[in-house]
C-alpha atoms as a PDB file:
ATOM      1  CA  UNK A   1       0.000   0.000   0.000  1.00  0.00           C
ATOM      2  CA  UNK A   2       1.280   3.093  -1.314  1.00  0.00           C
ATOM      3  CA  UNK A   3       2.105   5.901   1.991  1.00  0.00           C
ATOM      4  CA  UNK A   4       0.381   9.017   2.382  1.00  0.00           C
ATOM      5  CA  UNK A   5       2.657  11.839   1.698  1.00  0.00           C
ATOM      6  CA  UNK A   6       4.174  14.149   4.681  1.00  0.00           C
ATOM      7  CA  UNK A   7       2.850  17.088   3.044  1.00  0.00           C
ATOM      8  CA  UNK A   8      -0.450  15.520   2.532  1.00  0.00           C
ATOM      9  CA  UNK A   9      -0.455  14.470   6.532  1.00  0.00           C
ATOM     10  CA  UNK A  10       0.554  18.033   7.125  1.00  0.00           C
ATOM     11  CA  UNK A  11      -2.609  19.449   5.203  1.00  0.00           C
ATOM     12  CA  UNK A  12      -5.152  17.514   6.784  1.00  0.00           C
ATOM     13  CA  UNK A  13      -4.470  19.853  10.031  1.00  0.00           C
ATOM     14  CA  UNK A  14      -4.592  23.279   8.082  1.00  0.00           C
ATOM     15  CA  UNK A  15      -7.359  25.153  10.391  1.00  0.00           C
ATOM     16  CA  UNK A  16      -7.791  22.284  12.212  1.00  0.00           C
ATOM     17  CA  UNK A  17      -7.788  21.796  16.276  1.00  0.00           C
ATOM     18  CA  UNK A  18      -6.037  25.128  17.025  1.00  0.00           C
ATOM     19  CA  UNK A  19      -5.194  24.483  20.104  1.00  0.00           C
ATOM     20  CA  UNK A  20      -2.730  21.791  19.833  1.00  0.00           C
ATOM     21  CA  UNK A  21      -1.461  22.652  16.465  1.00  0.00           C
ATOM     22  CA  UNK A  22       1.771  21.951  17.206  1.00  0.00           C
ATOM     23  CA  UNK A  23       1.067  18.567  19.086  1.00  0.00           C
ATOM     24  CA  UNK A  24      -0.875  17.702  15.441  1.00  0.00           C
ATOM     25  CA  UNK A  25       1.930  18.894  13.557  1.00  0.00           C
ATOM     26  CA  UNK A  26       4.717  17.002  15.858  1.00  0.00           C
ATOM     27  CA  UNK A  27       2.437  13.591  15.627  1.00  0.00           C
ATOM     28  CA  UNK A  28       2.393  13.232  11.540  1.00  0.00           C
ATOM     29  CA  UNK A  29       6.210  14.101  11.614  1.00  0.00           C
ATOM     30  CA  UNK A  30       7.079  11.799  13.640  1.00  0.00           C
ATOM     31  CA  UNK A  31       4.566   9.251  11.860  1.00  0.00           C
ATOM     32  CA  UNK A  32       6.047   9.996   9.003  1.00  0.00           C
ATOM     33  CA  UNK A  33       9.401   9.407  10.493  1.00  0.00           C
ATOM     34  CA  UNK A  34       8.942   5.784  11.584  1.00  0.00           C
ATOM     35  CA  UNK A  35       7.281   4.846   8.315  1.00  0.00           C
ATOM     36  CA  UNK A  36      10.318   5.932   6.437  1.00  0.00           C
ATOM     37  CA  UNK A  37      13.736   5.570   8.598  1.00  0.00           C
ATOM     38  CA  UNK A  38      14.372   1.698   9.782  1.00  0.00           C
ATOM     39  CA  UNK A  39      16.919   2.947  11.788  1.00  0.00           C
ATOM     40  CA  UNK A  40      14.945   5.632  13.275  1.00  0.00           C
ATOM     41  CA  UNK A  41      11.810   2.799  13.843  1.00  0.00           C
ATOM     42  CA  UNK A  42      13.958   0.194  15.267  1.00  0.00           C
ATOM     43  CA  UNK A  43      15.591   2.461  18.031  1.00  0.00           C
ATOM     44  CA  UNK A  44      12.000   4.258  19.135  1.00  0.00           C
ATOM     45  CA  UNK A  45      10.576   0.717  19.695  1.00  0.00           C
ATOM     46  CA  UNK A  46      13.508   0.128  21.083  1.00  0.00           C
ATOM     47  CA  UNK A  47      12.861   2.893  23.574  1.00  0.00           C
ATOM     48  CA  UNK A  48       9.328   1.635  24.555  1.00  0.00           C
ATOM     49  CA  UNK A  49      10.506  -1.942  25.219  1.00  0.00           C
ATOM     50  CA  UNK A  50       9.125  -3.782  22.532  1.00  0.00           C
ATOM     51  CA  UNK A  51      11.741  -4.700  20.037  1.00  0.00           C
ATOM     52  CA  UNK A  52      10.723  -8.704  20.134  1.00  0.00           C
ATOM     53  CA  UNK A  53       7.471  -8.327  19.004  1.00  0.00           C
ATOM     54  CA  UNK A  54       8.621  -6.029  15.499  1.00  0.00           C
ATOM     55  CA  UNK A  55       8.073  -7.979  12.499  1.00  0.00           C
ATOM     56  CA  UNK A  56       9.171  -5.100   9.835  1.00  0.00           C
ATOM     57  CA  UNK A  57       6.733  -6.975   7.012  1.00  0.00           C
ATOM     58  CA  UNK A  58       4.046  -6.286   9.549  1.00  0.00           C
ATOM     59  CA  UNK A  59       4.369  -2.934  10.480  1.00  0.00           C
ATOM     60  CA  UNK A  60       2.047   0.003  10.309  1.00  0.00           C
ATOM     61  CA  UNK A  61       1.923   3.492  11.922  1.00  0.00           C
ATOM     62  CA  UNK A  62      -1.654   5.335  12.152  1.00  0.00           C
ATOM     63  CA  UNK A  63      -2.423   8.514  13.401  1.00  0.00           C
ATOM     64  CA  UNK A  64      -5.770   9.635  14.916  1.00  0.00           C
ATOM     65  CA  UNK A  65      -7.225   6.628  14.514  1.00  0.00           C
ATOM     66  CA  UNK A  66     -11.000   7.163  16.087  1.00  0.00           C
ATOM     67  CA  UNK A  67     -12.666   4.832  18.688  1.00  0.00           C
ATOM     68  CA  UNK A  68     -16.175   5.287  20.515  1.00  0.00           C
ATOM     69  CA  UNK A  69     -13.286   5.708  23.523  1.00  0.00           C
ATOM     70  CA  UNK A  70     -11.052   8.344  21.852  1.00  0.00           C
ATOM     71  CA  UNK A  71      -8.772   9.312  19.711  1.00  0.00           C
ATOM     72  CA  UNK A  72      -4.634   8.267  20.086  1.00  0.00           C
ATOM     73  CA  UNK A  73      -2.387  10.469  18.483  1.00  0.00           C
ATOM     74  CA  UNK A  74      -0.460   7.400  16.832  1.00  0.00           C
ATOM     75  CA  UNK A  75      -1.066   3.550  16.559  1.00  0.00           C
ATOM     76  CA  UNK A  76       1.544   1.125  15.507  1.00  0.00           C
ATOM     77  CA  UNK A  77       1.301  -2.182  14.570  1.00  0.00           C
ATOM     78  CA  UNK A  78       4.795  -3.671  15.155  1.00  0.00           C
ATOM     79  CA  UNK A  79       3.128  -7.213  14.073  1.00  0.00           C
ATOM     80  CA  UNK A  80       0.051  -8.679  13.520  1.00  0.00           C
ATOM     81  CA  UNK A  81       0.027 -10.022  17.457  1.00  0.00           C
ATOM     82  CA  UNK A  82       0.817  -6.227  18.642  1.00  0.00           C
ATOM     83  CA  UNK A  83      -0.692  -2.969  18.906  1.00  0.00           C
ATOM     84  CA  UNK A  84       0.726  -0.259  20.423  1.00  0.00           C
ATOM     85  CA  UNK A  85      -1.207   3.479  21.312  1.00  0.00           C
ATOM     86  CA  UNK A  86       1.392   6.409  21.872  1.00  0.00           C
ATOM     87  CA  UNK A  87      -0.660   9.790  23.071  1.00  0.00           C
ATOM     88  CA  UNK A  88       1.745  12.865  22.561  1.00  0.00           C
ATOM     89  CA  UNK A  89       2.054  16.227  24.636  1.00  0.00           C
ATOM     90  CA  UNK A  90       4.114  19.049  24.199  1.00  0.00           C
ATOM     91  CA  UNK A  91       2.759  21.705  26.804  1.00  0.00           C
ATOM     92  CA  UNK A  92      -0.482  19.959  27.769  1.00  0.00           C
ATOM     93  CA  UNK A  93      -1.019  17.100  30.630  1.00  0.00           C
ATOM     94  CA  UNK A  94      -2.882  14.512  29.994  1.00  0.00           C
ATOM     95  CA  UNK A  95      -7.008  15.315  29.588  1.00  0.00           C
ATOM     96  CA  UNK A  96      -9.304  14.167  31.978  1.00  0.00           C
ATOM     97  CA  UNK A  97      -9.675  10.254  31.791  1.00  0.00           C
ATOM     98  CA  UNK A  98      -7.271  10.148  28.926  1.00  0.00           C
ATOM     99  CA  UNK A  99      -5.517   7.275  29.447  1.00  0.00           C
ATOM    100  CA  UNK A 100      -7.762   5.153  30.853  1.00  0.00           C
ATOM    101  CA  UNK A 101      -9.997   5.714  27.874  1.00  0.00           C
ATOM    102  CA  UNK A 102      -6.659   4.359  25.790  1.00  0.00           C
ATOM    103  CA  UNK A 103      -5.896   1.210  27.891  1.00  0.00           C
ATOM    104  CA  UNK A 104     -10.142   0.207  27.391  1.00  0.00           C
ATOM    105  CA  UNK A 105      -9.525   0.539  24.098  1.00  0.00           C
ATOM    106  CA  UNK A 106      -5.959  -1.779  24.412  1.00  0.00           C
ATOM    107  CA  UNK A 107      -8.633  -4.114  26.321  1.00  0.00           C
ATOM    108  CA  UNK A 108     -10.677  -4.740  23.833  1.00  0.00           C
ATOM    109  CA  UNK A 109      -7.987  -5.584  21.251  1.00  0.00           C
ATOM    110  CA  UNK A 110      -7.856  -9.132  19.748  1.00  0.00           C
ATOM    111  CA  UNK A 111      -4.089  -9.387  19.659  1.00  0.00           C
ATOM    112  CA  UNK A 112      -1.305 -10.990  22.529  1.00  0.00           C
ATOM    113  CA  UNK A 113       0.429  -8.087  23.464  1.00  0.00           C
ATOM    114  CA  UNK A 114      -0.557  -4.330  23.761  1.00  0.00           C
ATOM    115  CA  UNK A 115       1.150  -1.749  25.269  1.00  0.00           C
ATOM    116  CA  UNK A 116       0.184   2.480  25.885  1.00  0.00           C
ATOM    117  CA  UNK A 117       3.176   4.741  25.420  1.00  0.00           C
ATOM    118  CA  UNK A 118       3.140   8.674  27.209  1.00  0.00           C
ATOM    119  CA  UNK A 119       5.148  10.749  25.000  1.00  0.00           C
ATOM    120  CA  UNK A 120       5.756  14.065  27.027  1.00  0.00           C
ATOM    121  CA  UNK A 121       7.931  17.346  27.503  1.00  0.00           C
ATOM    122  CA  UNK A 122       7.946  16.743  31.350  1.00  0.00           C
ATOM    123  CA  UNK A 123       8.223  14.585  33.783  1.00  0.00           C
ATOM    124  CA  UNK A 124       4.738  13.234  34.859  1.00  0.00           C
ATOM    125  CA  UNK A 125       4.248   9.900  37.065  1.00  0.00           C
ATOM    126  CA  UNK A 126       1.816   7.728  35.760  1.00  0.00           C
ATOM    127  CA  UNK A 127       2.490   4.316  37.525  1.00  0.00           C
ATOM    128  CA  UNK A 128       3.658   1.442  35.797  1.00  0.00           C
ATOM    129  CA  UNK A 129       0.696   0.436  33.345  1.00  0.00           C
ATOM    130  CA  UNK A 130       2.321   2.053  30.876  1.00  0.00           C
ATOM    131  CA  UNK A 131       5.517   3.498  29.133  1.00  0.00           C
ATOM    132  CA  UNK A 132       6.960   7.467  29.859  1.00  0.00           C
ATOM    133  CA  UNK A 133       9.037   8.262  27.439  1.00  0.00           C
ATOM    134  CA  UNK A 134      10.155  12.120  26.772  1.00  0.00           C
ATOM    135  CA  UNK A 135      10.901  14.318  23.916  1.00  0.00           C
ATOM    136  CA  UNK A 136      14.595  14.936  24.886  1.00  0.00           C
ATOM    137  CA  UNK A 137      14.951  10.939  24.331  1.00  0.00           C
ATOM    138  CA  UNK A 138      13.706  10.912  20.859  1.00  0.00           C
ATOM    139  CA  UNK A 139      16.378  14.194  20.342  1.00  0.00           C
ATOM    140  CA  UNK A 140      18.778  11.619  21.685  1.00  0.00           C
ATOM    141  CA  UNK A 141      18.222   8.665  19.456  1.00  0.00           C
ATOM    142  CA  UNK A 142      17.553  10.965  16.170  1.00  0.00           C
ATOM    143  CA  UNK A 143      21.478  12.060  17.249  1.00  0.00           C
ATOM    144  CA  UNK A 144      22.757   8.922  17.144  1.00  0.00           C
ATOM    145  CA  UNK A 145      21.655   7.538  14.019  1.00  0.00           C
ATOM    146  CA  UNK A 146      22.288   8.415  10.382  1.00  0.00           C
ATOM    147  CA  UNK A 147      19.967  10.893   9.413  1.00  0.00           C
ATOM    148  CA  UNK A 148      18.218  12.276   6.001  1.00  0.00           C
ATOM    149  CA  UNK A 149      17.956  15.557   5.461  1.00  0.00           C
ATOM    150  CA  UNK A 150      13.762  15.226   6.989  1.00  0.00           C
ATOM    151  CA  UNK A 151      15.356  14.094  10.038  1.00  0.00           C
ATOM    152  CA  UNK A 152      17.693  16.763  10.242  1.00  0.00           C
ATOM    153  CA  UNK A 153      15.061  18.735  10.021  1.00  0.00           C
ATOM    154  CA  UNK A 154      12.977  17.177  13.025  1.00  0.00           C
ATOM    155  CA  UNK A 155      15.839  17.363  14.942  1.00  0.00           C
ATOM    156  CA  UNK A 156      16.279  20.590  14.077  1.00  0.00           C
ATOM    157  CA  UNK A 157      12.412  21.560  14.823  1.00  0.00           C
ATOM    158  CA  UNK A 158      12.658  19.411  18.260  1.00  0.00           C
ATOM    159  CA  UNK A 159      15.776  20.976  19.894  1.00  0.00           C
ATOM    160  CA  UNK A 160      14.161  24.967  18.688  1.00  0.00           C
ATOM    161  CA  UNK A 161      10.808  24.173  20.120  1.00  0.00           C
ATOM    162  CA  UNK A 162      12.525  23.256  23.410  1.00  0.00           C
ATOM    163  CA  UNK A 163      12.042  19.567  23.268  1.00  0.00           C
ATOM    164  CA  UNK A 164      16.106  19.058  24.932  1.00  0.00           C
ATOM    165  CA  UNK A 165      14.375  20.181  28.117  1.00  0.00           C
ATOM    166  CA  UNK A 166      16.045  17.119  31.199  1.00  0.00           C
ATOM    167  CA  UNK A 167      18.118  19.659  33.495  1.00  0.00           C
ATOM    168  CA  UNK A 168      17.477  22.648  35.507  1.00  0.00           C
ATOM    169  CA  UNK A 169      18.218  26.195  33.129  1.00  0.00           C
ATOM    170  CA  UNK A 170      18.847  29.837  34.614  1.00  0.00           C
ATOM    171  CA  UNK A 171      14.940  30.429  33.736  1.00  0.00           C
ATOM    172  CA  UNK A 172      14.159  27.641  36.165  1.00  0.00           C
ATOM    173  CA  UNK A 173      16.718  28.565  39.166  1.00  0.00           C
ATOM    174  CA  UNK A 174      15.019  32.640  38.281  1.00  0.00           C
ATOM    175  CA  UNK A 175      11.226  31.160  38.753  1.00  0.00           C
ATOM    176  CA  UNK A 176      12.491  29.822  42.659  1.00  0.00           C
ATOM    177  CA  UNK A 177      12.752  33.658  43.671  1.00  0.00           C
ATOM    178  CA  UNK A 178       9.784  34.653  42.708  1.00  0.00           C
ATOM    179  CA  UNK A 179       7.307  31.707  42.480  1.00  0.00           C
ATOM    180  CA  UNK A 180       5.583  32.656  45.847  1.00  0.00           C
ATOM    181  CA  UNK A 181       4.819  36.065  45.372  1.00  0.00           C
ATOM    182  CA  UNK A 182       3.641  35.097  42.013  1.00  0.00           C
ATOM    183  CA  UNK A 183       1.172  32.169  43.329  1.00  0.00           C
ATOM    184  CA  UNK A 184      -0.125  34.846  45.854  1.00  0.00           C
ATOM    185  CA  UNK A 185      -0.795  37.206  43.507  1.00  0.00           C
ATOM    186  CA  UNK A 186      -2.766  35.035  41.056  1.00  0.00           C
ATOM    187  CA  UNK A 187      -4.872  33.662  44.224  1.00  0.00           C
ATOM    188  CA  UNK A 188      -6.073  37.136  44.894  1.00  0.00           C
ATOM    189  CA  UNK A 189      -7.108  37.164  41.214  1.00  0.00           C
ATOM    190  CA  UNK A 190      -9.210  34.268  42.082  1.00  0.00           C
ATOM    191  CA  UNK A 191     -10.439  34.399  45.441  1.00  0.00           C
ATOM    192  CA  UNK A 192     -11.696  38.033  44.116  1.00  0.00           C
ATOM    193  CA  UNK A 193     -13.758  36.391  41.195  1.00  0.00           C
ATOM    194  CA  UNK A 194     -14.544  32.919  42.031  1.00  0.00           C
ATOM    195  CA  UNK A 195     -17.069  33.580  44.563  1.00  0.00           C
ATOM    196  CA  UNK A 196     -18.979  35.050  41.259  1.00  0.00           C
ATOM    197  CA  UNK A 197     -18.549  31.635  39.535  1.00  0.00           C
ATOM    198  CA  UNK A 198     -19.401  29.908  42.265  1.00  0.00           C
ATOM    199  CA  UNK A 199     -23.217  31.033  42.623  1.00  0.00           C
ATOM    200  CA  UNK A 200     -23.985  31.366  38.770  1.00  0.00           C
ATOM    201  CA  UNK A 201     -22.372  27.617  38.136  1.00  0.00           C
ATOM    202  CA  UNK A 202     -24.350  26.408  41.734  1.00  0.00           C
ATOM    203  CA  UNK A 203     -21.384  24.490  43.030  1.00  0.00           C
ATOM    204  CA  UNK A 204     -17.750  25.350  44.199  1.00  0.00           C
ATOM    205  CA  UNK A 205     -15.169  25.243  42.448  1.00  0.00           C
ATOM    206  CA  UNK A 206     -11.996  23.342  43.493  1.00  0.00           C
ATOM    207  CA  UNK A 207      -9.898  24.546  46.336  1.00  0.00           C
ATOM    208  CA  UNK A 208      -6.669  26.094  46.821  1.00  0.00           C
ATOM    209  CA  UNK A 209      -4.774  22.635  47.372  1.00  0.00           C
ATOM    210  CA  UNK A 210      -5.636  21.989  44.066  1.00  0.00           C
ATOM    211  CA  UNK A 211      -4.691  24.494  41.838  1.00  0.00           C
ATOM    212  CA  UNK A 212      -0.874  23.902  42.172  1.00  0.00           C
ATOM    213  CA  UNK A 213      -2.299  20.310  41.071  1.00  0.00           C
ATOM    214  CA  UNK A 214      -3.840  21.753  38.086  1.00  0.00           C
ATOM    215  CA  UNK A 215      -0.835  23.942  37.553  1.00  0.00           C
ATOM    216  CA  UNK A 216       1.357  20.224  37.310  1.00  0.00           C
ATOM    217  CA  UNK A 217      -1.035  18.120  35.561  1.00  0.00           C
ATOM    218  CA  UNK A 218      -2.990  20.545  33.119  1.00  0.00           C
ATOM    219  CA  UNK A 219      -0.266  23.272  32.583  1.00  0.00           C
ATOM    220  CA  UNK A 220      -2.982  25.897  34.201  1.00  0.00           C
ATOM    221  CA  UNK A 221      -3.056  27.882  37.839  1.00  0.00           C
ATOM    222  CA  UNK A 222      -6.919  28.338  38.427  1.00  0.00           C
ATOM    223  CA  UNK A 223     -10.142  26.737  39.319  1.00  0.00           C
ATOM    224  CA  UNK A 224     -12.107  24.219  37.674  1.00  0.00           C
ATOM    225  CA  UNK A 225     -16.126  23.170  37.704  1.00  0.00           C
ATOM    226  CA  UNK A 226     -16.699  20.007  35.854  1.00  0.00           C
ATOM    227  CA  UNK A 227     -20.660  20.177  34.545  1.00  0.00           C
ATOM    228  CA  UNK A 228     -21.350  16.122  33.810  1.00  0.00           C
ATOM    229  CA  UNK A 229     -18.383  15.333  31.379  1.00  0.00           C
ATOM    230  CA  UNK A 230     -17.822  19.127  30.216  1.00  0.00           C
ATOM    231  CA  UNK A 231     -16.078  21.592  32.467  1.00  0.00           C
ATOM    232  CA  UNK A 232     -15.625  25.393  33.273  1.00  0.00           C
ATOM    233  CA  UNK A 233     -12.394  26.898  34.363  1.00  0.00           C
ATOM    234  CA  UNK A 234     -10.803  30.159  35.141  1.00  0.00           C
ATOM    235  CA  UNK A 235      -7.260  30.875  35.385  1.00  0.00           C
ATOM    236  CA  UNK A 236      -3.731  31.965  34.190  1.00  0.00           C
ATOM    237  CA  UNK A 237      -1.549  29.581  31.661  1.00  0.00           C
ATOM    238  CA  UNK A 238       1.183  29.827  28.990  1.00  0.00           C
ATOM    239  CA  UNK A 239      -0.711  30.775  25.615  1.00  0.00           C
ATOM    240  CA  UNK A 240      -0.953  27.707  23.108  1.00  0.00           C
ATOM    241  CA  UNK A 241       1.438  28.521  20.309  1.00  0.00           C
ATOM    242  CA  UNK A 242       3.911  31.063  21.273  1.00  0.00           C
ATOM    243  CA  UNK A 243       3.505  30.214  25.183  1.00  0.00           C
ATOM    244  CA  UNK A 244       2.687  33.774  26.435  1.00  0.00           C
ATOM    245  CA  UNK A 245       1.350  34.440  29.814  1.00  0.00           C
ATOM    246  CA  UNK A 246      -2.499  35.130  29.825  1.00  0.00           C
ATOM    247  CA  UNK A 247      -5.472  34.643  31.767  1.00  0.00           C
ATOM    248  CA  UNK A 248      -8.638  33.019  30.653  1.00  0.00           C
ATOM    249  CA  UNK A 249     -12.309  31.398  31.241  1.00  0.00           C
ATOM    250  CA  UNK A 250     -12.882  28.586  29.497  1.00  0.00           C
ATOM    251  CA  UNK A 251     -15.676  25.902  28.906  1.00  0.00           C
ATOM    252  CA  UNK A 252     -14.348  23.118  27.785  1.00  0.00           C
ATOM    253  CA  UNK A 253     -17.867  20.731  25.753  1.00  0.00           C
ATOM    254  CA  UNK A 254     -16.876  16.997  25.546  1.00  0.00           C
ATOM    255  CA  UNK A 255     -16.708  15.842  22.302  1.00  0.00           C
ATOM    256  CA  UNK A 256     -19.799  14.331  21.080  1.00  0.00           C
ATOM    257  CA  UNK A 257     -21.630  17.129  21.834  1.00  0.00           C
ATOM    258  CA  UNK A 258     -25.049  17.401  22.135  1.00  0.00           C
ATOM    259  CA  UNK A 259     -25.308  20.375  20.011  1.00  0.00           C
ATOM    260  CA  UNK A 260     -23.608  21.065  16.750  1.00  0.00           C
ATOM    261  CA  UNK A 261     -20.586  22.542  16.101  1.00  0.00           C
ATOM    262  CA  UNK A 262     -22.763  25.573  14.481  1.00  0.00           C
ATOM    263  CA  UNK A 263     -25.126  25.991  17.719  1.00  0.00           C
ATOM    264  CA  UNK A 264     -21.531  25.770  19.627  1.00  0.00           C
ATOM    265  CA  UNK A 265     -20.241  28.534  17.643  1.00  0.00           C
ATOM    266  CA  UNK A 266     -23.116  30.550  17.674  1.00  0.00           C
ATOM    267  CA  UNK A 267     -23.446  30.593  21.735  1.00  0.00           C
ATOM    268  CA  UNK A 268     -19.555  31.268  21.668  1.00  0.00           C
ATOM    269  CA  UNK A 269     -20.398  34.447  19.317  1.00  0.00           C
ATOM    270  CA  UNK A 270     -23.239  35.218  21.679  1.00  0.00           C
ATOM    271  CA  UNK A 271     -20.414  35.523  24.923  1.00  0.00           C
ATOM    272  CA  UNK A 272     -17.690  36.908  22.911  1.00  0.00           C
ATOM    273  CA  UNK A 273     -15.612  34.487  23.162  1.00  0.00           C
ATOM    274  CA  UNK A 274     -13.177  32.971  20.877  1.00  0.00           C
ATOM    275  CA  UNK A 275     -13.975  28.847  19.736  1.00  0.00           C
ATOM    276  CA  UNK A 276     -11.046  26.309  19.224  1.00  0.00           C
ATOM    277  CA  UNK A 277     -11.584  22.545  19.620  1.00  0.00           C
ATOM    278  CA  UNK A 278      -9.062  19.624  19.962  1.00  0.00           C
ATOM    279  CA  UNK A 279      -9.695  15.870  20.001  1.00  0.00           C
ATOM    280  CA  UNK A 280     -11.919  15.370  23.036  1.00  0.00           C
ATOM    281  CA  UNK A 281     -13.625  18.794  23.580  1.00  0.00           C
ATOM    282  CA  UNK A 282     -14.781  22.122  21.593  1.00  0.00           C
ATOM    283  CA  UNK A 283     -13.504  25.081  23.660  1.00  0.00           C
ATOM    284  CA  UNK A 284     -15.345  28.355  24.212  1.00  0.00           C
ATOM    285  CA  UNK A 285     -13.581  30.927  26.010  1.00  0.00           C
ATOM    286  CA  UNK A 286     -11.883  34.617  26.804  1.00  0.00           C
ATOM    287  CA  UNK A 287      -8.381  35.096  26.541  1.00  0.00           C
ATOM    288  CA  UNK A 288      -6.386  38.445  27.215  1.00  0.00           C
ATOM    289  CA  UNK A 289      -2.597  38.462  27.576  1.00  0.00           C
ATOM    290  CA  UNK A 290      -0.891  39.600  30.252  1.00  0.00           C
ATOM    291  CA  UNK A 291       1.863  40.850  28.517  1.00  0.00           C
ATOM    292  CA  UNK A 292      -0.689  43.408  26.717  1.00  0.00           C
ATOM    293  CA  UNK A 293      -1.303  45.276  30.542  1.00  0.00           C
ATOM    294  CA  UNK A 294       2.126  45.621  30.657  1.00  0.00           C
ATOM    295  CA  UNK A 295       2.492  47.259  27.345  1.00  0.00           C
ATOM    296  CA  UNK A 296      -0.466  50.185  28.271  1.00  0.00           C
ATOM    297  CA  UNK A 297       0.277  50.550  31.784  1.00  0.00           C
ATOM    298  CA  UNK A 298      -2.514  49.152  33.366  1.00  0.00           C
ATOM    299  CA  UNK A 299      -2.304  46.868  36.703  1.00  0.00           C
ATOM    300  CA  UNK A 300      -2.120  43.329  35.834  1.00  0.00           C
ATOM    301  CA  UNK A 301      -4.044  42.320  38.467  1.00  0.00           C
ATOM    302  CA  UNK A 302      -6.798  44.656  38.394  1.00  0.00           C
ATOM    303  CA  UNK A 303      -7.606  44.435  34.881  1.00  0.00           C
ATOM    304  CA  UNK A 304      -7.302  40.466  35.597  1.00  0.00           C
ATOM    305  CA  UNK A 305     -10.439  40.813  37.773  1.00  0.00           C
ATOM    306  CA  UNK A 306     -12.007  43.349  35.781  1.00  0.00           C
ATOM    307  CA  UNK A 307     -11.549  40.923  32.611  1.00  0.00           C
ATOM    308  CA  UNK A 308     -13.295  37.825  34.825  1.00  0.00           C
ATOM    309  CA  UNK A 309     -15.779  39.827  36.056  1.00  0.00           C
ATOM    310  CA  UNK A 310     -16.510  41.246  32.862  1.00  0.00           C
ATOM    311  CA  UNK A 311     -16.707  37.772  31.568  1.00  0.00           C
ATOM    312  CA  UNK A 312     -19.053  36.611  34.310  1.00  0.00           C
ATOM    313  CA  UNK A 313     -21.568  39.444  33.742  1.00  0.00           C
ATOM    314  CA  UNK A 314     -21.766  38.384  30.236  1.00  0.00           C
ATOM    315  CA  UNK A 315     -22.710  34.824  31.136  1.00  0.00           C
ATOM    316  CA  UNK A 316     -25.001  36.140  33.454  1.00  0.00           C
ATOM    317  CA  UNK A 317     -27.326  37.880  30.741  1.00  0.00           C
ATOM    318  CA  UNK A 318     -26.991  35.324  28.828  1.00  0.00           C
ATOM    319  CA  UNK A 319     -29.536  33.665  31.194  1.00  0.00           C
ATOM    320  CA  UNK A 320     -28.288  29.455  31.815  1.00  0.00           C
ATOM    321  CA  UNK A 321     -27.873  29.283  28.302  1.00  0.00           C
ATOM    322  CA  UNK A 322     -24.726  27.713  28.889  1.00  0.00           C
ATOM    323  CA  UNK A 323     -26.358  25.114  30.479  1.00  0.00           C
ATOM    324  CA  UNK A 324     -27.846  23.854  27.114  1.00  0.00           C
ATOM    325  CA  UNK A 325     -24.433  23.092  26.302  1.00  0.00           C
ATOM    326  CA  UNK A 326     -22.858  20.963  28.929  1.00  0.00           C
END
């Protein structure tokens, strides 16, 4: 069977999933990658532990294969007798119930052998059901083996995008200074606004304890409501794309959706908001960059609360109608 070319994979993505562009764009490169270098294909299964089951008549590399569970970012076939699922992140954690979704869907495969790979920029512990590998590994192995000019490239694309990342840098050591003051700060942001969210969503939101565990697992420092298997949050984050600091409000709608994508986008128009939509969820939400209060003099943390509260009084004349939607 003839393969699909890189440029073709590339296209598919054009205005696609905005969010995690560059997670889409990473995934088909290196798809395309282990379809085309043996070298390159031996030593990444090498990497995820499975080098006895690779039969290289046998082997096939899928990306975004859909299941009623989800959708993996990549799906090899190393033989007939086994599958493996590889999910990728780049600045993201791991969504809600991501991985469990992935090993149900290993479960119900009619092969010997299966195995779930975590592909990540950081560290995260996930126990032992499956394999955490990192970016700066791949870097590694794509160093050590002789490359085509594509792979140069990749390598090239990893190492600018910050992929290397294993040791401490100055940045790091310069965040230790500063990292209380800045957590303080951002809780007065939310204390301030939450209690706002709080009586037009009916329920709290979570705690103080765990936003530092939302800042670790989902790359955010705020609160979060889940509404059934959609959510609402409000907080401060690194932008997608160019990784700017901003704060936001955000539903995130589980993906199917009850409603269209068109009655989606219309109650996002109706807020004000901005739409975007990955895999698992469409995304409604505010945005406003921090680095923009700096720029016209105004107080970031003021015109933080203003922008929430703004924000909230908007979704309160918009009587519940968010509720049709979660």
């Amino acid at each position: 069977m003839m393969k699909t070319s890189l440029f073709n994979r590339l296209y598919t993505y054009r205005e696609r999933e905005g969010k995690n562009a560059k997670e889409n764009f990473l995934i088909e490169l290196l798809a395309y990658a282990l379809e085309i270098n043996e070298e390159f294909r031996v030593g990444f299964i090498g990497l995820i532990g499975q080098l006895k089951s690779y039969i290289p008549e046998e082997f096939l590399v899928s990306t975004q294969v859909v299941y009623k569970q989800g959708r993996p970012d990549l799906e090899l076939h190393l033989s007939n007798d086994c599958h493996v699922l590889i999910e990728c992140k780049v600045e993201s954690g791991e969504g809600e119930g991501q991985l469990d979704s992935y090993h149900r869907i290993l479960g119900e495969k009619k092969v010997k052998h299966v195995q779930l790979v975590f592909l990540t920029k950081y560290y995260e512990d996930k126990g032992n059901r499956l394999i955490h590998i990192r970016w700066y590994q791949v870097i590694d192995l794509l160093k050590n083996i002789d490359r085509s000019e594509l792979l140069n490239e990749l390598l090239k694309y990893l190492i600018e995008e910050g992929m290397e990342t294993k040791d401490f840098n100055l940045n790091d050591l310069n965040a230790l200074s500063t990292i209380h003051q800045t957590i303080s700060k951002m809780d007065e942001v939310l204390d301030q606004t939450g209690g706002g969210f709080t009586k037009e969503f009916g329920a709290k939101f979570k705690q103080k304890a765990s936003r530092a565990t939302a800042l670790r697992a989902e790359r955010f420092y705020g609160d979060k409501k889940y509404l059934g298997d959609s959510y609402f949050v409000i907080g401060f984050r690194a932008r997608w794309g160019d990784n700017l600091p901003e704060v936001f409000a955000e539903f995130g709608l589980r993906k199917p959706s009850k409603k269209s994508v068109d009655e989606i986008k219309a109650f996002c128009n109706d807020l004000k908001c901005e739409y975007n939509e990955n895999k698992n969820h469409h995304f409604v939400g505010r945005y406003q960059s921090l680095l923009f209060d700096i720029k016209e003099d105004k107080g970031i943390l003021n015109s933080s609360i203003l922008f929430l509260n703004s924000f909230l009084e908007d979704l309160k004349a918009s009587q519940n109608q968010w509720k049709d939607f979660v």
